[in-house]
C-alpha atoms as a PDB file:
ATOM      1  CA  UNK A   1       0.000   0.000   0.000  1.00  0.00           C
ATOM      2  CA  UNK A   2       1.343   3.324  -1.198  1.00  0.00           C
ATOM      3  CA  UNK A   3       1.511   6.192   1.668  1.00  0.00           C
ATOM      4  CA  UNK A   4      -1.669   7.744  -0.391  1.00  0.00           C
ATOM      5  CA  UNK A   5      -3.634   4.574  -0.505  1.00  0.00           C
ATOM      6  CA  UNK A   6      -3.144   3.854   3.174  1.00  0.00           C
ATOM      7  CA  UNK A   7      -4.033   7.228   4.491  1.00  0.00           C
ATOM      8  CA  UNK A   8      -7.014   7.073   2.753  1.00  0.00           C
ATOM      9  CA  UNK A   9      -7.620   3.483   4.105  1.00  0.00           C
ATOM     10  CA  UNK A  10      -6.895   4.789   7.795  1.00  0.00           C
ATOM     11  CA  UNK A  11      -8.713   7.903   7.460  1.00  0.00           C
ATOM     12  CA  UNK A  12     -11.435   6.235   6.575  1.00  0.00           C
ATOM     13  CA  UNK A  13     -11.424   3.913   9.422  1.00  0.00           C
ATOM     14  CA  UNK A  14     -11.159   6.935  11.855  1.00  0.00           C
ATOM     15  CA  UNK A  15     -14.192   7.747  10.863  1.00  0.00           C
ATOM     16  CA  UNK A  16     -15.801   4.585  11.051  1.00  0.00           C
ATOM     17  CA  UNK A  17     -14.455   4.649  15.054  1.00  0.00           C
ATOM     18  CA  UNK A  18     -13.997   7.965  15.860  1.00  0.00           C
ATOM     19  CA  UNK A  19     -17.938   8.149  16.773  1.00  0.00           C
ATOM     20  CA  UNK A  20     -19.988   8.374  19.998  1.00  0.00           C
ATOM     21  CA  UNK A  21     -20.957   4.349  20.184  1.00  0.00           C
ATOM     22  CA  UNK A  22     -17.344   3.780  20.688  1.00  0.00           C
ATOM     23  CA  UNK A  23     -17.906   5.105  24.098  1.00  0.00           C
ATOM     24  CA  UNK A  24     -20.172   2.526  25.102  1.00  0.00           C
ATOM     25  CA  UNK A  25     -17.086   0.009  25.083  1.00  0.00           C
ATOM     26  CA  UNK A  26     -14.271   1.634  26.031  1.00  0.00           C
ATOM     27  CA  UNK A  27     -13.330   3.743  29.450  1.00  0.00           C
ATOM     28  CA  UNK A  28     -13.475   7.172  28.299  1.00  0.00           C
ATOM     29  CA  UNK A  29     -17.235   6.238  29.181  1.00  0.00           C
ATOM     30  CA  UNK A  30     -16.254   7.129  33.120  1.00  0.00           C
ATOM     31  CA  UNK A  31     -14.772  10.732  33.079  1.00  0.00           C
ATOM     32  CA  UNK A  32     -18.123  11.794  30.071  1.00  0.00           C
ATOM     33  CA  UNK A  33     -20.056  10.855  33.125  1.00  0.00           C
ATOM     34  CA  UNK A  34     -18.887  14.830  34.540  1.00  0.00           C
ATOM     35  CA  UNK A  35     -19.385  18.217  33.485  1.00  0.00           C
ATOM     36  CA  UNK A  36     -16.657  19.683  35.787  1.00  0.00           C
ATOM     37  CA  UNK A  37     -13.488  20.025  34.319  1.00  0.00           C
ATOM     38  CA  UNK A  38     -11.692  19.020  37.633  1.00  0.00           C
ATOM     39  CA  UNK A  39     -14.298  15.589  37.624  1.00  0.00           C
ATOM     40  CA  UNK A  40     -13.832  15.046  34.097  1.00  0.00           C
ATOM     41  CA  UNK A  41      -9.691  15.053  34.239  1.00  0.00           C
ATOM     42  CA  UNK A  42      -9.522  12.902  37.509  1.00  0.00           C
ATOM     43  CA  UNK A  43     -11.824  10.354  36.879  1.00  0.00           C
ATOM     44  CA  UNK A  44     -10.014  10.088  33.060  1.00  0.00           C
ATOM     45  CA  UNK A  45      -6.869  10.376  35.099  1.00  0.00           C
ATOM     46  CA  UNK A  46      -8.053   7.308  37.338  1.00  0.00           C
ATOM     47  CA  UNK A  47      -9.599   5.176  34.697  1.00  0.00           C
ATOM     48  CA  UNK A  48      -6.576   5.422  32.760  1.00  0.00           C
ATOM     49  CA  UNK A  49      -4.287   4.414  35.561  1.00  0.00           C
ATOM     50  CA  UNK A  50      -6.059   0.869  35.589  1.00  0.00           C
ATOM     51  CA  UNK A  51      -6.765   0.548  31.789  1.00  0.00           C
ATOM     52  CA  UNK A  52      -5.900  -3.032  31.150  1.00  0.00           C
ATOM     53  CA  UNK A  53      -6.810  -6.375  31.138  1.00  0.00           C
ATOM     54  CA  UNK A  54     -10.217  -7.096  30.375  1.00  0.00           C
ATOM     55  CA  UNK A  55     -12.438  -4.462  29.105  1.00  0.00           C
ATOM     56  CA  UNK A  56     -15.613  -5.628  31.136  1.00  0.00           C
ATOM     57  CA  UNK A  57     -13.446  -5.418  33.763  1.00  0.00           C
ATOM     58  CA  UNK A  58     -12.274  -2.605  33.807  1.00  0.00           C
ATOM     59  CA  UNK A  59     -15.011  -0.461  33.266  1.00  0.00           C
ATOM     60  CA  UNK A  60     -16.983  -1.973  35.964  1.00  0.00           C
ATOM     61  CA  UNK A  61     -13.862  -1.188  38.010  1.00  0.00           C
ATOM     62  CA  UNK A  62     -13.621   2.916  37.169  1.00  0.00           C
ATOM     63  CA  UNK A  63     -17.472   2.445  37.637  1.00  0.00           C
ATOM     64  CA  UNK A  64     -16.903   1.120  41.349  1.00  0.00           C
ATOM     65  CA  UNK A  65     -13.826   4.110  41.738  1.00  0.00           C
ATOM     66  CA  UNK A  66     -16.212   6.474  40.763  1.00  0.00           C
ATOM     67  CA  UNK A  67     -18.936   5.256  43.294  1.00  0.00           C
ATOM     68  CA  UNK A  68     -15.909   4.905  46.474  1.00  0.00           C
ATOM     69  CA  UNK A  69     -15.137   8.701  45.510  1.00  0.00           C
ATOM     70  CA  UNK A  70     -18.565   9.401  46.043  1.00  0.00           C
ATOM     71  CA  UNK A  71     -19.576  10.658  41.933  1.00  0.00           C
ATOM     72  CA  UNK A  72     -17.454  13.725  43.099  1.00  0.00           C
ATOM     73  CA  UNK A  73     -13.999  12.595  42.404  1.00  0.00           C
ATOM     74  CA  UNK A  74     -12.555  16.307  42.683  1.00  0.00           C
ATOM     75  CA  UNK A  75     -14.771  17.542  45.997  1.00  0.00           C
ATOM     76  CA  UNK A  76     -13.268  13.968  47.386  1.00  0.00           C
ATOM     77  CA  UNK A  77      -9.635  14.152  46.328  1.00  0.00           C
ATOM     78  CA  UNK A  78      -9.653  18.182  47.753  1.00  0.00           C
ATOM     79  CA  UNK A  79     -11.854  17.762  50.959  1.00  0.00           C
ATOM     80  CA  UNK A  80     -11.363  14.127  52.191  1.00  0.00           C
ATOM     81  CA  UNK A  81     -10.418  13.692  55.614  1.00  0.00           C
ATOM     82  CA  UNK A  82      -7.820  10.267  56.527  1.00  0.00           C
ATOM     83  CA  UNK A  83     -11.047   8.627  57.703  1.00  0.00           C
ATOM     84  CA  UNK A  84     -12.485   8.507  54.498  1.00  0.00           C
ATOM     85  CA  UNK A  85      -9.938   6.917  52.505  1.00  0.00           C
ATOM     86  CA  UNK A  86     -10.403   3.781  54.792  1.00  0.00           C
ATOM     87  CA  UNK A  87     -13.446   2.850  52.356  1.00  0.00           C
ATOM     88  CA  UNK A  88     -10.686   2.709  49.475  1.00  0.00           C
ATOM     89  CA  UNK A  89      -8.498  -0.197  50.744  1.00  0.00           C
ATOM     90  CA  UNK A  90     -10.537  -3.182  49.375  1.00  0.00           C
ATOM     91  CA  UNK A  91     -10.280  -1.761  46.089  1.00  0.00           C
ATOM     92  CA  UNK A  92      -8.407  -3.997  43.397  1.00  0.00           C
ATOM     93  CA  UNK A  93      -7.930  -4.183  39.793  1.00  0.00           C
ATOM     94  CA  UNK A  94      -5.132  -6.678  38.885  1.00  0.00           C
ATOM     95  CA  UNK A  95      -1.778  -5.415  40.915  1.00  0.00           C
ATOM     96  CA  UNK A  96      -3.742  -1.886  41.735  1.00  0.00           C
ATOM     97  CA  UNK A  97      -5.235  -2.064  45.353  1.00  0.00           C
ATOM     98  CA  UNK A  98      -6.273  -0.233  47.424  1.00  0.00           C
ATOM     99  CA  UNK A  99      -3.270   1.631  49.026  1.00  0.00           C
ATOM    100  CA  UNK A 100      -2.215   2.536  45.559  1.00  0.00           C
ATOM    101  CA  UNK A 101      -5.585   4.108  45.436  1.00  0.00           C
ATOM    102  CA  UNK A 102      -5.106   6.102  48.525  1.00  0.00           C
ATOM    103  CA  UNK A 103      -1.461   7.272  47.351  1.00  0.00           C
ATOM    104  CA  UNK A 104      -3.148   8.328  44.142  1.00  0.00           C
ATOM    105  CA  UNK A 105      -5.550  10.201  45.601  1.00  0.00           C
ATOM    106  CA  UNK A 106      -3.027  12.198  47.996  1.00  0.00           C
ATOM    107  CA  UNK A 107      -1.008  12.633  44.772  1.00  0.00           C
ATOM    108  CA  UNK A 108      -3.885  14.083  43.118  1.00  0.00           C
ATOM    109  CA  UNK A 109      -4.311  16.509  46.019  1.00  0.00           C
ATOM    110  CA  UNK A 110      -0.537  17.286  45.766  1.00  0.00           C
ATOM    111  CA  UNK A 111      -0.728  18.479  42.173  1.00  0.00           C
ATOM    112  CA  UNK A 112      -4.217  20.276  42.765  1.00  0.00           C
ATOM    113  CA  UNK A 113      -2.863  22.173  46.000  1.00  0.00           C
ATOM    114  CA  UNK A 114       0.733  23.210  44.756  1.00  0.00           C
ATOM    115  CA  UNK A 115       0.997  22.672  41.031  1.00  0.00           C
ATOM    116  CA  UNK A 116      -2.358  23.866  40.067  1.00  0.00           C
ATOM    117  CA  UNK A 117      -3.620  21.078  38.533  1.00  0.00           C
ATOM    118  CA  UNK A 118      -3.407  18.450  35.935  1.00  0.00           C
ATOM    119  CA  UNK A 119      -3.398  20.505  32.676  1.00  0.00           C
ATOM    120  CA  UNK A 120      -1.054  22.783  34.016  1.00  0.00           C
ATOM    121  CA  UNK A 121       1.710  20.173  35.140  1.00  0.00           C
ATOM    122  CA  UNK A 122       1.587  18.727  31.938  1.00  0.00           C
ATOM    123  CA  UNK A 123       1.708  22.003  30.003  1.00  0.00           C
ATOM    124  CA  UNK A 124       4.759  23.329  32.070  1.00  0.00           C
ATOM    125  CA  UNK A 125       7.435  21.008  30.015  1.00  0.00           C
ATOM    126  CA  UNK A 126       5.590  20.549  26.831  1.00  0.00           C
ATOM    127  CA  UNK A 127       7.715  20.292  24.167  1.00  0.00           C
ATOM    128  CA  UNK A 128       6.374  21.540  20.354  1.00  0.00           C
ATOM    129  CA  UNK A 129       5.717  18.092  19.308  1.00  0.00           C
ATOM    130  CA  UNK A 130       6.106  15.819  22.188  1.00  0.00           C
ATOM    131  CA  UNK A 131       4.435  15.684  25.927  1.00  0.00           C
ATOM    132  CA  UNK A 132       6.617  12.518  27.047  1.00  0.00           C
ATOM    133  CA  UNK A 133       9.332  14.571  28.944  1.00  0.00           C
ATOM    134  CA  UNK A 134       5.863  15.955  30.537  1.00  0.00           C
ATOM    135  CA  UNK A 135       5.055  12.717  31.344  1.00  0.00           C
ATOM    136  CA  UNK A 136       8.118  12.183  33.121  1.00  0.00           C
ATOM    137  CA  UNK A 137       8.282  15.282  35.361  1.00  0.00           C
ATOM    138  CA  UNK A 138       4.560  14.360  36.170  1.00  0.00           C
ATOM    139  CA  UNK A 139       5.733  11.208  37.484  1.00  0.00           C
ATOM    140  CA  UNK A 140       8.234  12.534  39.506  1.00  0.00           C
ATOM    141  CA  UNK A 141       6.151  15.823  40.717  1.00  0.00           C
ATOM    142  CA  UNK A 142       2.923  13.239  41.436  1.00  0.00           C
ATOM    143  CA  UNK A 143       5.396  10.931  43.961  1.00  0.00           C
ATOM    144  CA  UNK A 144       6.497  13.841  45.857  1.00  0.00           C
ATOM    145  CA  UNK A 145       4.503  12.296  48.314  1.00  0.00           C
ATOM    146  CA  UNK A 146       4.516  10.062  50.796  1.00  0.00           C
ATOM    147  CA  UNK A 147       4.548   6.951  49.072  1.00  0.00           C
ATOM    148  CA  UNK A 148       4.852   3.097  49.028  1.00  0.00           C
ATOM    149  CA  UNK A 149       7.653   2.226  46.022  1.00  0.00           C
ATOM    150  CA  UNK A 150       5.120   0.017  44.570  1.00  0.00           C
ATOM    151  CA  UNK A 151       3.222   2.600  43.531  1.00  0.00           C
ATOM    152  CA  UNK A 152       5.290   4.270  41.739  1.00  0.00           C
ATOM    153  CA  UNK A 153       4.641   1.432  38.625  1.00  0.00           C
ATOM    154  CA  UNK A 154       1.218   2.498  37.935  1.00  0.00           C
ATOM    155  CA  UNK A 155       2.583   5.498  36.055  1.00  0.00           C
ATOM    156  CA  UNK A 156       4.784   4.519  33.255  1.00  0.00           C
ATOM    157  CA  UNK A 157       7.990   7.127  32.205  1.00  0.00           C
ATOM    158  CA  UNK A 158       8.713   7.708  28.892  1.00  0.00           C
ATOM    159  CA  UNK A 159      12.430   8.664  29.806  1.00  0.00           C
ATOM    160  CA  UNK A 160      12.830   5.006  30.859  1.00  0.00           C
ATOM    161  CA  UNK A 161      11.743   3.395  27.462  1.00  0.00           C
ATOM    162  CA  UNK A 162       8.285   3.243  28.085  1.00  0.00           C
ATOM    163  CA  UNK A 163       5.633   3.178  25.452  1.00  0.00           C
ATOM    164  CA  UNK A 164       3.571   4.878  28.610  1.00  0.00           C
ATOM    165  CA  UNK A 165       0.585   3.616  26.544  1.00  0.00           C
ATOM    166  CA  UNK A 166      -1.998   4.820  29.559  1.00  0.00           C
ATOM    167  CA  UNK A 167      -1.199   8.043  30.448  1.00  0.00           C
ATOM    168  CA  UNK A 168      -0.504   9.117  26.714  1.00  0.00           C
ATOM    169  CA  UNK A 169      -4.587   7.516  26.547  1.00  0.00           C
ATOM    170  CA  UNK A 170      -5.582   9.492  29.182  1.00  0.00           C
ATOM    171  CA  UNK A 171      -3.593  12.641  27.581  1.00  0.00           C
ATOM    172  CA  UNK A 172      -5.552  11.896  24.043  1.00  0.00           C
ATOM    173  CA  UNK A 173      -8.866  12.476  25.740  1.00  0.00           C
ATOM    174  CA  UNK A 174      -7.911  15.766  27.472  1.00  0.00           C
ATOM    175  CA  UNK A 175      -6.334  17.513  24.446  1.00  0.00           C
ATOM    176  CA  UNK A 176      -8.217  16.422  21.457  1.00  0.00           C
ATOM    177  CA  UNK A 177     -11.370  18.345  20.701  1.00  0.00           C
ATOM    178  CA  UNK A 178     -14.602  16.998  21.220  1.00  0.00           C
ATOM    179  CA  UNK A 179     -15.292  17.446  17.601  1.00  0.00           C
ATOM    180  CA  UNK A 180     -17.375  13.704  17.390  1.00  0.00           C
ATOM    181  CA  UNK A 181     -18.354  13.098  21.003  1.00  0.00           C
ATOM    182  CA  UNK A 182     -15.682  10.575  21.999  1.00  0.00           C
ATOM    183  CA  UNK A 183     -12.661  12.450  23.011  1.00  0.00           C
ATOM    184  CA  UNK A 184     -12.922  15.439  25.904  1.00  0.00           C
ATOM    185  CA  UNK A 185     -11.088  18.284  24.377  1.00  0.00           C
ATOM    186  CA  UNK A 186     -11.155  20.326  27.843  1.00  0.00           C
ATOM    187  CA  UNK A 187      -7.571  21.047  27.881  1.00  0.00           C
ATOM    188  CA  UNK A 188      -6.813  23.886  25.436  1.00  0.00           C
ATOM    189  CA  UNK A 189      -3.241  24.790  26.559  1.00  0.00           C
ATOM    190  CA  UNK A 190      -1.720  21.741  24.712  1.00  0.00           C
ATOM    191  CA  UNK A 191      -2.346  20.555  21.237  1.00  0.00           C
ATOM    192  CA  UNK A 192      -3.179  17.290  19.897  1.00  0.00           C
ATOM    193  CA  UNK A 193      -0.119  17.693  17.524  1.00  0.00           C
ATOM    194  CA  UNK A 194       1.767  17.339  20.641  1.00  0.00           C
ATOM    195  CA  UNK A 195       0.350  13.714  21.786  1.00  0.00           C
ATOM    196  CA  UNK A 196       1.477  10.285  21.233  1.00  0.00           C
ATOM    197  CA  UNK A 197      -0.086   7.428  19.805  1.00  0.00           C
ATOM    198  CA  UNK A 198      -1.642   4.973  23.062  1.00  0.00           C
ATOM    199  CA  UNK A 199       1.115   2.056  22.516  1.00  0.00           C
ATOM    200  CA  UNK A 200      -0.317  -1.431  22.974  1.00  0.00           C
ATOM    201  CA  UNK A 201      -0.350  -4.511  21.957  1.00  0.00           C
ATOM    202  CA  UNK A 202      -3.236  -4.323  19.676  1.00  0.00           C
ATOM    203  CA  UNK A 203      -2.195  -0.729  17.692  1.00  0.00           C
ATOM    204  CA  UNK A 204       1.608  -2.136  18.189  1.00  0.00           C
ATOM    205  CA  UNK A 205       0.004  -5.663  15.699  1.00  0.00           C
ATOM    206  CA  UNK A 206      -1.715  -3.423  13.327  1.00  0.00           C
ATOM    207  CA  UNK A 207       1.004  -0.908  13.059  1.00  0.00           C
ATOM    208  CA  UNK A 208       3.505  -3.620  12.126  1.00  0.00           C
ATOM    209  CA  UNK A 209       1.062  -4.986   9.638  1.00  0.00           C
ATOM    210  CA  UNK A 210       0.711  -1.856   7.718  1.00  0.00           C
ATOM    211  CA  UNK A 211       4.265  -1.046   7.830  1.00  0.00           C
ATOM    212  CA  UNK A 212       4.014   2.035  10.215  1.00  0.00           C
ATOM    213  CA  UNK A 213       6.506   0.162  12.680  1.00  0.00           C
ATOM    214  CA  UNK A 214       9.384  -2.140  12.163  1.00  0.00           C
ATOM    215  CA  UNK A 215      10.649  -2.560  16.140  1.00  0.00           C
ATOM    216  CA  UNK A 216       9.126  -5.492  17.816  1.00  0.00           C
ATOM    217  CA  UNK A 217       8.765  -4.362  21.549  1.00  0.00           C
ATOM    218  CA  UNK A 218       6.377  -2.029  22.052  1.00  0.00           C
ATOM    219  CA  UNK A 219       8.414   0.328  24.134  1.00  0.00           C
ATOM    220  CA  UNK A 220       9.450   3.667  24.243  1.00  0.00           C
ATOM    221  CA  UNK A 221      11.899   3.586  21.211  1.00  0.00           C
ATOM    222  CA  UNK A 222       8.626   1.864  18.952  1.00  0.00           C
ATOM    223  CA  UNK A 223       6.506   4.857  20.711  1.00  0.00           C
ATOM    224  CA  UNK A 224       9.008   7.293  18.539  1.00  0.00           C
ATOM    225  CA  UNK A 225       9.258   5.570  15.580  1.00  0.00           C
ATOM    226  CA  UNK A 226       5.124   4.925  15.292  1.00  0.00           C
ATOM    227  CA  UNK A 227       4.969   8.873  16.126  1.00  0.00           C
ATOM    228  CA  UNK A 228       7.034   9.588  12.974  1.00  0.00           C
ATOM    229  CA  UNK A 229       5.370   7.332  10.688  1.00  0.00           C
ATOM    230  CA  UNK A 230       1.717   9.039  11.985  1.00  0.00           C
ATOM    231  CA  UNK A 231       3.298  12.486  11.579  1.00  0.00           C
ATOM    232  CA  UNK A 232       3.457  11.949   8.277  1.00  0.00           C
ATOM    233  CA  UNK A 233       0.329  11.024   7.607  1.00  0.00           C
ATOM    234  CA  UNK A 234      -1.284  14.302   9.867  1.00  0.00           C
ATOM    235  CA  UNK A 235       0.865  16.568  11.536  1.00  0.00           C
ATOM    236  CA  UNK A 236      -1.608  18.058  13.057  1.00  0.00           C
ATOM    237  CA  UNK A 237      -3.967  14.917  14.791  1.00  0.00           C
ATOM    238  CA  UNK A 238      -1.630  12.463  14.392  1.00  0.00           C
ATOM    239  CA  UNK A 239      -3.183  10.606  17.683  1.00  0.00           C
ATOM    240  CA  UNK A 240      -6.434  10.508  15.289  1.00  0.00           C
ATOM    241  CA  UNK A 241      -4.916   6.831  14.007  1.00  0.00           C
ATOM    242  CA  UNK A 242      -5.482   5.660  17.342  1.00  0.00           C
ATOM    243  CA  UNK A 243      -8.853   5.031  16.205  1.00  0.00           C
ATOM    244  CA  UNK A 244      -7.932   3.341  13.952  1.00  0.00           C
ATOM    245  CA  UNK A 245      -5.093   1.103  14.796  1.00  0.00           C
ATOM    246  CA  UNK A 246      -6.822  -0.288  17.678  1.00  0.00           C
ATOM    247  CA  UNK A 247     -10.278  -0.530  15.735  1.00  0.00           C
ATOM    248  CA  UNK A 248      -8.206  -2.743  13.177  1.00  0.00           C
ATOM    249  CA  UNK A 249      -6.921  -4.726  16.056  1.00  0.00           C
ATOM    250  CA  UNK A 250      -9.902  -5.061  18.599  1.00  0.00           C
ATOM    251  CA  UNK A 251     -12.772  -5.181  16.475  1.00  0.00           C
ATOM    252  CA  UNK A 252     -11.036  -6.404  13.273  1.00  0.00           C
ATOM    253  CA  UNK A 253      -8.790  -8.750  14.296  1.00  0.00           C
ATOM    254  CA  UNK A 254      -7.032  -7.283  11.312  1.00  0.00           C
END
């Protein structure tokens, strides 16, 4: 396939994905439940965080964060008192319990109370075309904390090779508009010609496939090379092939 005959074939997969029933299987469903911009961005922020493994799963799983925080994840993460986050320990999804729960909620208070919030710790290091140094000093700022090391795993750093598919998810709904109801768009200070593509092994197959990757881990250096090759193709939404790549893989079994 030529580079004209395959953006054309992608493109038009976009739009067969890019459209509001997507929500209804995916997590992005959790933080459309809010109209607040501080609800919206945590509860993406936390469904993100545990966004793998079984779909089912999962969602039923942001569902039952959403619930523990009370349906007001930012009124909870600003106001709770130590007594409430007792009601958090029995929480698990795969190797995320409970007290990582509890450290991400204190980290979430951290970056509300002295960084000014999510958006603008991200936007502080944004590069022109990249946000995975951002990514990085997030980690760092959000561990600042008090913290149990094992934590620390449930945000991925670019700067150590990592694809950091979930956070550069959770990144793609803040920043791209909410042009077809799927994505949030509530961020405006970043662009989406500054995100990644959401690295996994499903968009990893596909991109292989159709020649938009040649490395075989799906890691950090893959993350760079996949960003390139979508570049091309829009330098403007080049996170738009997300869409696609994972429709191709998921739904496809391309």
């Amino acid at each position: 396939m030529n580079k004209k005959d395959l953006k054309e074939f992608l493109d038009s997969k976009v739009q067969l994905y890019n459209k509001p029933d997507f929500i209804d299987s995916d997590p992005i469903q959790i933080p459309h439940l809010f109209a607040k911009k501080e609800d919206i961005e945590i509860a993406g922020f936390l469904s993100a965080t545990i966004s793998w493994g079984n779909r089912k799963s999962i969602i039923n799983n942001c569902h039952k964060m959403m619930q523990l925080l009370d349906q007001a994840p930012y009124e909870f993460v600003m106001q709770h008192q130590d007594s409430d986050l007792e009601k958090l320990e029995p929480f698990v999804h795969r190797t995320f319990n409970g007290l990582d729960f509890i450290t991400f909620i204190k980290g979430l208070q951290h970056i509300y109370t002295n960084h000014n919030g999510l958006e603008a710790i991200f936007a502080k290091h944004a590069q022109k075309d990249s946000l995975q140094v951002s990514i990085h000093h997030f980690k760092s700022t959000f561990f600042e904390i008090e913290h149990l090391q094992r934590s620390q795993k449930h945000i991925s750093d670019p700067l150590k090779n990592s694809a950091a598919k979930r956070i550069n998810m959770f990144l793609r709904w803040m920043v791209r508009p909410n042009n077809t109801n799927v994505d949030l768009g509530i961020w405006t200070s970043l662009s989406p010609a500054q995100l990644s593509c959401p690295l996994d092994v499903h968009s990893g197959n596909v991109a292989r496939k159709l020649g938009l990757l040649k490395r075989k881990q799906n890691d950090g250096k893959a993350l760079a090379e996949l960003d390139t090759a979508l570049r091309k193709l829009d330098a403007n939404d080049p996170v738009k092939y997300d869409f696609a790549l994972f429709g191709l893989g998921v739904f496809e079994k391309f």
